[in-house]
N, C-alpha and C. Protein backbone atom coordinates (compact mmCIF):
# COMPACT_ATOMS: atom_id res chain seq x y z
N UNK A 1 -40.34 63.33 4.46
CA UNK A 1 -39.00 62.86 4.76
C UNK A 1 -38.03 64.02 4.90
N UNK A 2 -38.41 65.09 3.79
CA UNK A 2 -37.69 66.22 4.43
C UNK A 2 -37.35 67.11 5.63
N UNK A 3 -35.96 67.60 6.17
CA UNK A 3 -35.89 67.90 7.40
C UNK A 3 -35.59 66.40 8.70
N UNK A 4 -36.19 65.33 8.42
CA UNK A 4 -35.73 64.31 8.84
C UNK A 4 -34.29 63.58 9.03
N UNK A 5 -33.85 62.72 9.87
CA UNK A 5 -32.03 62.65 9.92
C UNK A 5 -32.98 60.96 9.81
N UNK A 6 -32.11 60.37 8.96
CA UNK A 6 -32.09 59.00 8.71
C UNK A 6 -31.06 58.30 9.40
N UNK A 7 -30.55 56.97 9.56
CA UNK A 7 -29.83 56.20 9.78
C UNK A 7 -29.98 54.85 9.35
N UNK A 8 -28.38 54.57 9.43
CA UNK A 8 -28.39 52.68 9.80
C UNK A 8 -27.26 52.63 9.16
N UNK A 9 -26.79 51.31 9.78
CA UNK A 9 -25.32 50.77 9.37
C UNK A 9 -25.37 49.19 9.46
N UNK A 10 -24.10 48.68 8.45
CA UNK A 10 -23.59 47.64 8.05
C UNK A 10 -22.48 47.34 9.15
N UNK A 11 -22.15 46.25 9.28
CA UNK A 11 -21.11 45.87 9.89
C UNK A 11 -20.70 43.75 9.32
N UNK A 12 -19.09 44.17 8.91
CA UNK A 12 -18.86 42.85 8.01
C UNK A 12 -17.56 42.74 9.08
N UNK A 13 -17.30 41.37 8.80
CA UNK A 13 -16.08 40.86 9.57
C UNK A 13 -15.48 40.41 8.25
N UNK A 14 -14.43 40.78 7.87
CA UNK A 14 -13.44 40.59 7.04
C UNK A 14 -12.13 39.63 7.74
N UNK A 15 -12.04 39.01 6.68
CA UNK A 15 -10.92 37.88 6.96
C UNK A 15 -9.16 38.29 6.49
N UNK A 16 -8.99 39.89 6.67
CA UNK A 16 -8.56 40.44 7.12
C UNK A 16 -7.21 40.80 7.86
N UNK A 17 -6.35 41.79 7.92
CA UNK A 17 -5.52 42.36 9.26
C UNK A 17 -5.68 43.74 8.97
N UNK A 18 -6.78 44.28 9.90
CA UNK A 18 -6.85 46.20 9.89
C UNK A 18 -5.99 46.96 8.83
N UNK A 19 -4.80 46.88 8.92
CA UNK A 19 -3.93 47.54 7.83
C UNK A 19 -3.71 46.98 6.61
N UNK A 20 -4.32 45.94 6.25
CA UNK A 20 -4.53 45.14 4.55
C UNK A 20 -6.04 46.12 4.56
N UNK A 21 -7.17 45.62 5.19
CA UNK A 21 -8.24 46.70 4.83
C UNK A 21 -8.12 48.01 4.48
N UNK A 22 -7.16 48.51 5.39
CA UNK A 22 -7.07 50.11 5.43
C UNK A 22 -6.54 50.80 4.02
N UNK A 23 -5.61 49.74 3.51
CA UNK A 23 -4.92 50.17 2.68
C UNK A 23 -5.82 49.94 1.48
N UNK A 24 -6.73 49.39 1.55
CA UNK A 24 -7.73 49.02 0.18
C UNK A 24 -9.20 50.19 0.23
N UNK A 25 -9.46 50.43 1.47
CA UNK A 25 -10.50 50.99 1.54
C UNK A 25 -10.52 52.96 1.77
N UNK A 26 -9.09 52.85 2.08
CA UNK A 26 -8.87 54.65 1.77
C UNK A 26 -8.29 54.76 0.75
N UNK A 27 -8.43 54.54 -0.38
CA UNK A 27 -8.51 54.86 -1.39
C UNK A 27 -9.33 54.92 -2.35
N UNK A 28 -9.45 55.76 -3.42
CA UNK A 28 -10.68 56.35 -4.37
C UNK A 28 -11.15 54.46 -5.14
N UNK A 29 -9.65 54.24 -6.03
CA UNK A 29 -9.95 53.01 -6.74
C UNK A 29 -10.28 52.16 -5.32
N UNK A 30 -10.28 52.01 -4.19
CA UNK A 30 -11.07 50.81 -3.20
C UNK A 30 -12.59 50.63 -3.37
N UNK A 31 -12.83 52.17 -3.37
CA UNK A 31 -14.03 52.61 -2.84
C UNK A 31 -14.67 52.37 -4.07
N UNK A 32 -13.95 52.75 -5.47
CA UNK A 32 -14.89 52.76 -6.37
C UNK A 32 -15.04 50.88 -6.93
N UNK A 33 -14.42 50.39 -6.54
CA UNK A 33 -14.33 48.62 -6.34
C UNK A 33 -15.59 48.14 -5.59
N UNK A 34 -15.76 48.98 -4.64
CA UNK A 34 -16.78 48.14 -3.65
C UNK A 34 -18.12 48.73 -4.56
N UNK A 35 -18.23 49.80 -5.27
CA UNK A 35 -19.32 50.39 -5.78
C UNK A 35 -19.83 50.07 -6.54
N UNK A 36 -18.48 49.18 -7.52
CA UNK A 36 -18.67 48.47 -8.49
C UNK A 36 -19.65 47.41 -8.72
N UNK A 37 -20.47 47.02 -10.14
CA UNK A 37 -20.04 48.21 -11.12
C UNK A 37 -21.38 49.30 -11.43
N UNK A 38 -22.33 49.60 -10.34
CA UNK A 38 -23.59 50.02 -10.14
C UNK A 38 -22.83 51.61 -9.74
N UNK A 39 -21.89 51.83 -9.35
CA UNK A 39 -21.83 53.47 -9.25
C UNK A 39 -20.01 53.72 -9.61
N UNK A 40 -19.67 54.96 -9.53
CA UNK A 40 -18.05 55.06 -9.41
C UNK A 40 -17.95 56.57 -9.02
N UNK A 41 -17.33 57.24 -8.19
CA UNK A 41 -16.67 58.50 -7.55
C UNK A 41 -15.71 59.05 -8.35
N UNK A 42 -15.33 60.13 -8.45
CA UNK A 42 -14.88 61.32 -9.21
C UNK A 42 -13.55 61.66 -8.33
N UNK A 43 -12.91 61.99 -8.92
CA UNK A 43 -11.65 62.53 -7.49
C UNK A 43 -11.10 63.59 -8.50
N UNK A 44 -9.95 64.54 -8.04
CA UNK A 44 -9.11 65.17 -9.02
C UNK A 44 -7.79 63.81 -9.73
N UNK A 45 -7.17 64.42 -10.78
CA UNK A 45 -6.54 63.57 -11.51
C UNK A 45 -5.22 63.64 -10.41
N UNK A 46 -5.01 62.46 -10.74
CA UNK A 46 -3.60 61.70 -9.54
C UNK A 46 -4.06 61.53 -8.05
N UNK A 47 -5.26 62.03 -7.55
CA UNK A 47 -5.12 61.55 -6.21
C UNK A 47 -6.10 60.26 -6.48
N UNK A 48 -5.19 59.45 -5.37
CA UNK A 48 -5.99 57.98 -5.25
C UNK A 48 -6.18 57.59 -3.81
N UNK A 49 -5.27 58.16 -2.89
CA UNK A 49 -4.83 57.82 -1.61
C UNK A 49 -4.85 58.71 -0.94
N UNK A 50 -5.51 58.91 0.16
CA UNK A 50 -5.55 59.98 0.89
C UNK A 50 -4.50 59.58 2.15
N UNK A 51 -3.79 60.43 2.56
CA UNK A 51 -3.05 61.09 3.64
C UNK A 51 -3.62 61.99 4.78
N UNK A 52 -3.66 61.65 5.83
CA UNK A 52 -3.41 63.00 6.64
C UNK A 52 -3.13 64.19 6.62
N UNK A 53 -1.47 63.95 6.11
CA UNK A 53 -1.42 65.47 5.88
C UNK A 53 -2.15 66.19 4.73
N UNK A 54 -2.28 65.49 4.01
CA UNK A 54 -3.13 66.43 3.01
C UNK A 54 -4.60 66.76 3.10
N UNK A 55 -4.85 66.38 4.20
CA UNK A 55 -6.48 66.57 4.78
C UNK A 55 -6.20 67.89 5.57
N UNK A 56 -7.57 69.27 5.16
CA UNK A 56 -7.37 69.89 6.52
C UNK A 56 -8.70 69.40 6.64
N UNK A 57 -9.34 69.05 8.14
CA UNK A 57 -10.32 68.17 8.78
C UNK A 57 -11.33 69.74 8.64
N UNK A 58 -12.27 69.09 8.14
CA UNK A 58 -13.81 70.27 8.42
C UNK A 58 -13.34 70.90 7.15
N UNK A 59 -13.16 70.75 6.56
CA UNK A 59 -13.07 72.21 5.38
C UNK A 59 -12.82 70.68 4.29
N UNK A 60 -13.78 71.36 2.98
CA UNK A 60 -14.03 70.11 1.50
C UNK A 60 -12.75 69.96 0.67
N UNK A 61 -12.64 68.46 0.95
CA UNK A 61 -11.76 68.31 0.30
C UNK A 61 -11.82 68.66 -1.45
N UNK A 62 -12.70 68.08 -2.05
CA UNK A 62 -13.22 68.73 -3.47
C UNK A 62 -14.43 67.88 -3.77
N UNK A 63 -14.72 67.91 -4.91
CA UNK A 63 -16.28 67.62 -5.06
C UNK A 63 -15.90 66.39 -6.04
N UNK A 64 -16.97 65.03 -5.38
CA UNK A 64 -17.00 64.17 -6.06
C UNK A 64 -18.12 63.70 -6.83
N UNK A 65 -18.25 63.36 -7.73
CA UNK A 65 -19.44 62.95 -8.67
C UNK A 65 -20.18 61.52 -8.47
N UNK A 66 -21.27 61.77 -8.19
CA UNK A 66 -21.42 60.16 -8.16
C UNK A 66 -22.02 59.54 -9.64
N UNK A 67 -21.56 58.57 -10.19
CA UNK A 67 -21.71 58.20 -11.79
C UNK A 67 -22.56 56.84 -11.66
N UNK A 68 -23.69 56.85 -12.48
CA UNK A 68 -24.22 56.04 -12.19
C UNK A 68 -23.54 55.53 -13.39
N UNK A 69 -23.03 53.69 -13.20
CA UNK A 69 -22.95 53.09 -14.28
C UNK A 69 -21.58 53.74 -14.79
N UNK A 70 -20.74 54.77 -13.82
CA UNK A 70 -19.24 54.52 -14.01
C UNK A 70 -19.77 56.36 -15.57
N UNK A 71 -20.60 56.03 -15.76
CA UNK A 71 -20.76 57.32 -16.16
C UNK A 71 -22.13 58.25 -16.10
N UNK A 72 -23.44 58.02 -15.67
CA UNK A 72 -24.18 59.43 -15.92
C UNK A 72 -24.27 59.98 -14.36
N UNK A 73 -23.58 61.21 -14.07
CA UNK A 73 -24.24 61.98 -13.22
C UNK A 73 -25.03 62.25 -12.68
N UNK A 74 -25.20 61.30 -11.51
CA UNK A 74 -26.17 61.41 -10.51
C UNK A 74 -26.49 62.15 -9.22
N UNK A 75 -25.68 62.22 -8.45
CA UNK A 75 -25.17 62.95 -7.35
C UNK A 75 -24.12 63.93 -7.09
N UNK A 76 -23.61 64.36 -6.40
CA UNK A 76 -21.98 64.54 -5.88
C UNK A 76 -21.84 64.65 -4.08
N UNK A 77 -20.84 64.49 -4.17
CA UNK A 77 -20.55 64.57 -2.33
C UNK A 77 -19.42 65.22 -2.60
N UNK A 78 -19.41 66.67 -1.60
CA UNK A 78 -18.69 67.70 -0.82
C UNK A 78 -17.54 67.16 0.07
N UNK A 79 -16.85 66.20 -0.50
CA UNK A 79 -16.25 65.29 0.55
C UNK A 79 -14.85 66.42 1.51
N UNK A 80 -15.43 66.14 2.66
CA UNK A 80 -14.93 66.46 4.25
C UNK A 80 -14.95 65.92 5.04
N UNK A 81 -14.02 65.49 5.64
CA UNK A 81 -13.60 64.57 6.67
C UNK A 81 -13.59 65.76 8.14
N UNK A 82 -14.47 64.99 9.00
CA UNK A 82 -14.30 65.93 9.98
C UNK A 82 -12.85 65.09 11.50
N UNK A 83 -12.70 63.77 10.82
CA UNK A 83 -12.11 62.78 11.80
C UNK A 83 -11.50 61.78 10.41
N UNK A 84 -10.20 61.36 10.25
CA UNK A 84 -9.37 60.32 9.18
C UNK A 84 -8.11 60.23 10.43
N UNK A 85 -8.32 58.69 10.85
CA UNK A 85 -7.30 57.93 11.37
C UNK A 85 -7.02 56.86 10.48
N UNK A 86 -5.63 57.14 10.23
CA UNK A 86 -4.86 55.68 9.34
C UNK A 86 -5.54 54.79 10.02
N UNK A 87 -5.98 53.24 9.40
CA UNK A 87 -5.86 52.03 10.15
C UNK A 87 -6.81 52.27 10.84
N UNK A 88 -7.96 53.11 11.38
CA UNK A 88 -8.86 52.91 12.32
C UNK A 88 -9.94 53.46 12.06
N UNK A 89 -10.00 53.95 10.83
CA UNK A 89 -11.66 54.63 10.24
C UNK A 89 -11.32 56.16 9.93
N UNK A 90 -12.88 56.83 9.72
CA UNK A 90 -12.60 58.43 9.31
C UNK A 90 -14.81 58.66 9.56
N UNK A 91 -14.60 60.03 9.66
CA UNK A 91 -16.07 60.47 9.70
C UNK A 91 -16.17 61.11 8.77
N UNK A 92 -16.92 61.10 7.46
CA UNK A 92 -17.47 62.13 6.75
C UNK A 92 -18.45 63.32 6.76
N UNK A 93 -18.58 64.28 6.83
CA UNK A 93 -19.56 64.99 7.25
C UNK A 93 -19.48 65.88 6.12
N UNK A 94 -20.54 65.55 4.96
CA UNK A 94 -20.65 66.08 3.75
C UNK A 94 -21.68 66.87 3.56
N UNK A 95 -21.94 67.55 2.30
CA UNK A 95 -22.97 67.68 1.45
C UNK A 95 -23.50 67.13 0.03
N UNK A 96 -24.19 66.81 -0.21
CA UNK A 96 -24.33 66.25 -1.89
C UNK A 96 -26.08 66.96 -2.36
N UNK A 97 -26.19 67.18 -3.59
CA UNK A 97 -27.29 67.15 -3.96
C UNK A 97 -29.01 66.46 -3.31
N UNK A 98 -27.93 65.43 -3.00
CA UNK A 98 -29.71 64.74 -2.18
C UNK A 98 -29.80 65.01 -0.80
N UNK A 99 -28.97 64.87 0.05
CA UNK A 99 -28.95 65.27 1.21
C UNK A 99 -27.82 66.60 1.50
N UNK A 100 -28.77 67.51 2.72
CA UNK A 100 -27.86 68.66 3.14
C UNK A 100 -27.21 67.90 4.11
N UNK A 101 -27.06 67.35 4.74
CA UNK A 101 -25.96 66.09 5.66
C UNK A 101 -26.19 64.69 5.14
N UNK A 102 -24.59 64.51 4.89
CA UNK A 102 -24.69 63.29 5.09
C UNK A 102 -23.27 62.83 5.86
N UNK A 103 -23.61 62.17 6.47
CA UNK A 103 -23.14 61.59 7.49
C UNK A 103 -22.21 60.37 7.35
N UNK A 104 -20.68 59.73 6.85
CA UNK A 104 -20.28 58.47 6.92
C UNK A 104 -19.51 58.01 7.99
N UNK A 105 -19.56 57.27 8.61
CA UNK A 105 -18.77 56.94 9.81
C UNK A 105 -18.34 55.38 9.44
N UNK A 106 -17.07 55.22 9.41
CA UNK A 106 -16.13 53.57 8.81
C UNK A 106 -15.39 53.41 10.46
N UNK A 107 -15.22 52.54 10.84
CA UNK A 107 -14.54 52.56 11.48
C UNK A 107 -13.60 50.64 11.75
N UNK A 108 -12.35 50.46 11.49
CA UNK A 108 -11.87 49.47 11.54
C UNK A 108 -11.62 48.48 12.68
N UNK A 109 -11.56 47.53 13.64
CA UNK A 109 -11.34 47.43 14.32
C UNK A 109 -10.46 45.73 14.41
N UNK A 110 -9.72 45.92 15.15
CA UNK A 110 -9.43 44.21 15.25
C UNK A 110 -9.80 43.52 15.45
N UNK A 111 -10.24 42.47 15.17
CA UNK A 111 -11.05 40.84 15.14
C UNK A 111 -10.19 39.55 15.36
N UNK A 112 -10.73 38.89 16.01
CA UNK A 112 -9.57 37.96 16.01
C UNK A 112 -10.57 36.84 14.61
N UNK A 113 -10.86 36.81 14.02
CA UNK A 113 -10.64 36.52 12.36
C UNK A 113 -10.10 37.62 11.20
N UNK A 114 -10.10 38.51 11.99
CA UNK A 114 -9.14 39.95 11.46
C UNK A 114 -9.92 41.04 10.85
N UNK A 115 -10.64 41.48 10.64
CA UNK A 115 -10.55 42.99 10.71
C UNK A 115 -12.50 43.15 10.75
N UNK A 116 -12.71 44.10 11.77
CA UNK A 116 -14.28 43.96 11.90
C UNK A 116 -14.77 45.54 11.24
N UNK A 117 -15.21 45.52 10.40
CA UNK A 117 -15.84 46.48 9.30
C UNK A 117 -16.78 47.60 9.55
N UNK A 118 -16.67 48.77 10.09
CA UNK A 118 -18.59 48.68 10.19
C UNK A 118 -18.96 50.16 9.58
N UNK A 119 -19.63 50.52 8.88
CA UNK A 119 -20.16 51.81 8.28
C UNK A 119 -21.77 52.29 9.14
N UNK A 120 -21.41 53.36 9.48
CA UNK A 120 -22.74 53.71 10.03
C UNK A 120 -22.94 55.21 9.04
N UNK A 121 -24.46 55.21 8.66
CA UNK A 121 -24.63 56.04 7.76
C UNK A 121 -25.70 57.35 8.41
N UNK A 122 -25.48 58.49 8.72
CA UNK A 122 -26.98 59.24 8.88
C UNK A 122 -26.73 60.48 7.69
N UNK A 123 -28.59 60.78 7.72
CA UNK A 123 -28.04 61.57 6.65
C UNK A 123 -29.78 62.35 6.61
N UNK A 124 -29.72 63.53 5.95
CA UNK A 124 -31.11 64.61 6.15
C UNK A 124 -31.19 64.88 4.49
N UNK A 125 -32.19 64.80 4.02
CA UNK A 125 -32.46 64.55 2.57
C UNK A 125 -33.03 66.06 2.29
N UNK A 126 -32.63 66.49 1.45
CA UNK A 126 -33.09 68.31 0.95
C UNK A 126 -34.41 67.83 0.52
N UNK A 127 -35.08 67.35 0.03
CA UNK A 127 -36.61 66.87 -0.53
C UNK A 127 -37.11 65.58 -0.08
N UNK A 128 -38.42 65.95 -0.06
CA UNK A 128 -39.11 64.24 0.27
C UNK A 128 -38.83 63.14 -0.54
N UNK A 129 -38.04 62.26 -1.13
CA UNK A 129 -37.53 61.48 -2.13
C UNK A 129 -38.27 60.07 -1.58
N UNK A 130 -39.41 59.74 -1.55
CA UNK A 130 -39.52 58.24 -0.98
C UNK A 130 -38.61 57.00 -1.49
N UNK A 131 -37.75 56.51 -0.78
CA UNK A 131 -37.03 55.67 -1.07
C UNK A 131 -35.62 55.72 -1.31
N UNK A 132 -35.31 56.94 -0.88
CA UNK A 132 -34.17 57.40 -0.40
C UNK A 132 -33.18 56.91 0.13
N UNK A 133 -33.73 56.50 1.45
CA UNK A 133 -32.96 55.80 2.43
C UNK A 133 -32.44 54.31 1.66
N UNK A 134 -33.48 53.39 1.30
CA UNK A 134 -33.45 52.38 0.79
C UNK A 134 -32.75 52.01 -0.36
N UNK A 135 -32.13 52.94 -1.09
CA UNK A 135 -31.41 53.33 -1.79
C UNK A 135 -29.84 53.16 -1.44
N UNK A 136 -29.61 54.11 -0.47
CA UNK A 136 -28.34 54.38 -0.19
C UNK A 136 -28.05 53.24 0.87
N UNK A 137 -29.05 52.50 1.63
CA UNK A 137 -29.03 51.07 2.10
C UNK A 137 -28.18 50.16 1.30
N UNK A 138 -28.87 50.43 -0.03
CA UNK A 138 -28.68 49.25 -0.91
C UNK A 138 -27.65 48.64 -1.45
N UNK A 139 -27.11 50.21 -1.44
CA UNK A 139 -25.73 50.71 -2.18
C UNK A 139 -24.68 50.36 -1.18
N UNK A 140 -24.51 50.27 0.37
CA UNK A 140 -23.85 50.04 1.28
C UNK A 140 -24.45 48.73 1.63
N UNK A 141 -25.28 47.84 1.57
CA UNK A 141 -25.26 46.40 1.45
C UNK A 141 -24.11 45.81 0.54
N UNK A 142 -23.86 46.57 -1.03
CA UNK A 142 -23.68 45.70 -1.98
C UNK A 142 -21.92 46.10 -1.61
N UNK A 143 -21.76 47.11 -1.17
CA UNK A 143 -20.47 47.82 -1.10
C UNK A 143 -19.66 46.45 0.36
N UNK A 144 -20.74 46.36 0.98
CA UNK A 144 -20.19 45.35 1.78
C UNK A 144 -20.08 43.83 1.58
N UNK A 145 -20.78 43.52 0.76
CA UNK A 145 -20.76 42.39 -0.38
C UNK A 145 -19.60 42.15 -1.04
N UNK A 146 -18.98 43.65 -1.74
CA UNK A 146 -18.09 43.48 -2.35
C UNK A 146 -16.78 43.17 -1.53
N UNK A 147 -17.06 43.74 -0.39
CA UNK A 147 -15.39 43.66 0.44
C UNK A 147 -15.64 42.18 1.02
N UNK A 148 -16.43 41.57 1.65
CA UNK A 148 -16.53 40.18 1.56
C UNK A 148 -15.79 39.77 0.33
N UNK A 149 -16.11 39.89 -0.51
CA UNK A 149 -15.71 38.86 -1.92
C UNK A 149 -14.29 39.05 -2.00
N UNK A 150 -13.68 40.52 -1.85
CA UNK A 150 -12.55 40.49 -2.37
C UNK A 150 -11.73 39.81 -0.72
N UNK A 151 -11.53 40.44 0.39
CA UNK A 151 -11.24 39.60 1.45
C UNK A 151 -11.70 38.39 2.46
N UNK A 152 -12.84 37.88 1.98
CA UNK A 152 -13.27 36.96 2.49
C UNK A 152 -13.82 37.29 3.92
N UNK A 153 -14.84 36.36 4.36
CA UNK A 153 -15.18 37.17 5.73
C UNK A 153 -16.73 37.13 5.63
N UNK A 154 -17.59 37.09 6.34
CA UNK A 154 -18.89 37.70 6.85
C UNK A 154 -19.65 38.25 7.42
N UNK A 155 -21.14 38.67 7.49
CA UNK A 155 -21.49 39.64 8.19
C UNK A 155 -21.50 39.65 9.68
N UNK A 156 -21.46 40.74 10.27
CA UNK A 156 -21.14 40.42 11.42
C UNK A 156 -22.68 40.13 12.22
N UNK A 157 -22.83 39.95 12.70
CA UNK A 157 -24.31 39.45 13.86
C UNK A 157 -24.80 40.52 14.77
């Protein structure tokens, strides 16, 4: 599996208006909501909300932890945004411990039941980890589960 680029993505139709999503899902506490309560992200103290301006694009924003269970140290992601549009998605183009790329692509779009969801994931794993992929599948199934529940809405087809 090593040296290999993985993929696949989710896509949810949320019941929704683009900028109610946006405002829930660029943020640390959104993200760590949808993760909930199987993982939680690390940020520095006081940021919750990311901005534009406070992004420079391609260069790490800081290093996040991934906690399994809200606390043991499992991962981290190098989080860098190479693309963050208010209201219309962002590209991640990271590093973390398990993979030397990983790849997040969100992107929002309008629906006429209101807001169409979709995460596409690729990503190149530093070691052969069987079950890897299926993993971080799992974790972005349940993450889309969760935004169903809290805005209502289903998967898209």
């Amino acid at each position: 599996m090593s040296g290999a680029s993985h993929t696949f993505s989710f896509a949810s139709i949320l019941a929704a208006p683009p900028e109610k999503v946006w405002a829930r899902v660029s943020t640390l506490s959104g993200v760590n909501a949808e993760m909930a309560p199987w993982f939680r992200m690390t940020g520095p103290q006081g940021v919750d909300h990311l901005e534009p301006g406070q992004l420079a694009l391609g260069q790490r924003l800081f290093r996040s932890w991934l906690l399994l269970f809200g606390v043991l140290p499992l991962d981290y992601d190098d989080l860098t945004f190479v693309r963050f549009e208010p209201g219309k998605g962002f590209l991640e183009r990271s590093r973390m411990i398990s993979a030397k790329v990983w790849e997040h692509e969100r992107t929002l779009e309008p629906h006429p039941e209101g807001t169409l969801l979709t995460d596409r994931i690729r990503f190149e794993p530093r070691l052969p980890l069987p079950g890897l992929r299926g993993l971080y599948s799992s974790v972005f199934r349940h993450r889309h589960a969760q935004l169903r529940r809290h805005f209502g809405g289903r998967l898209a087809s």
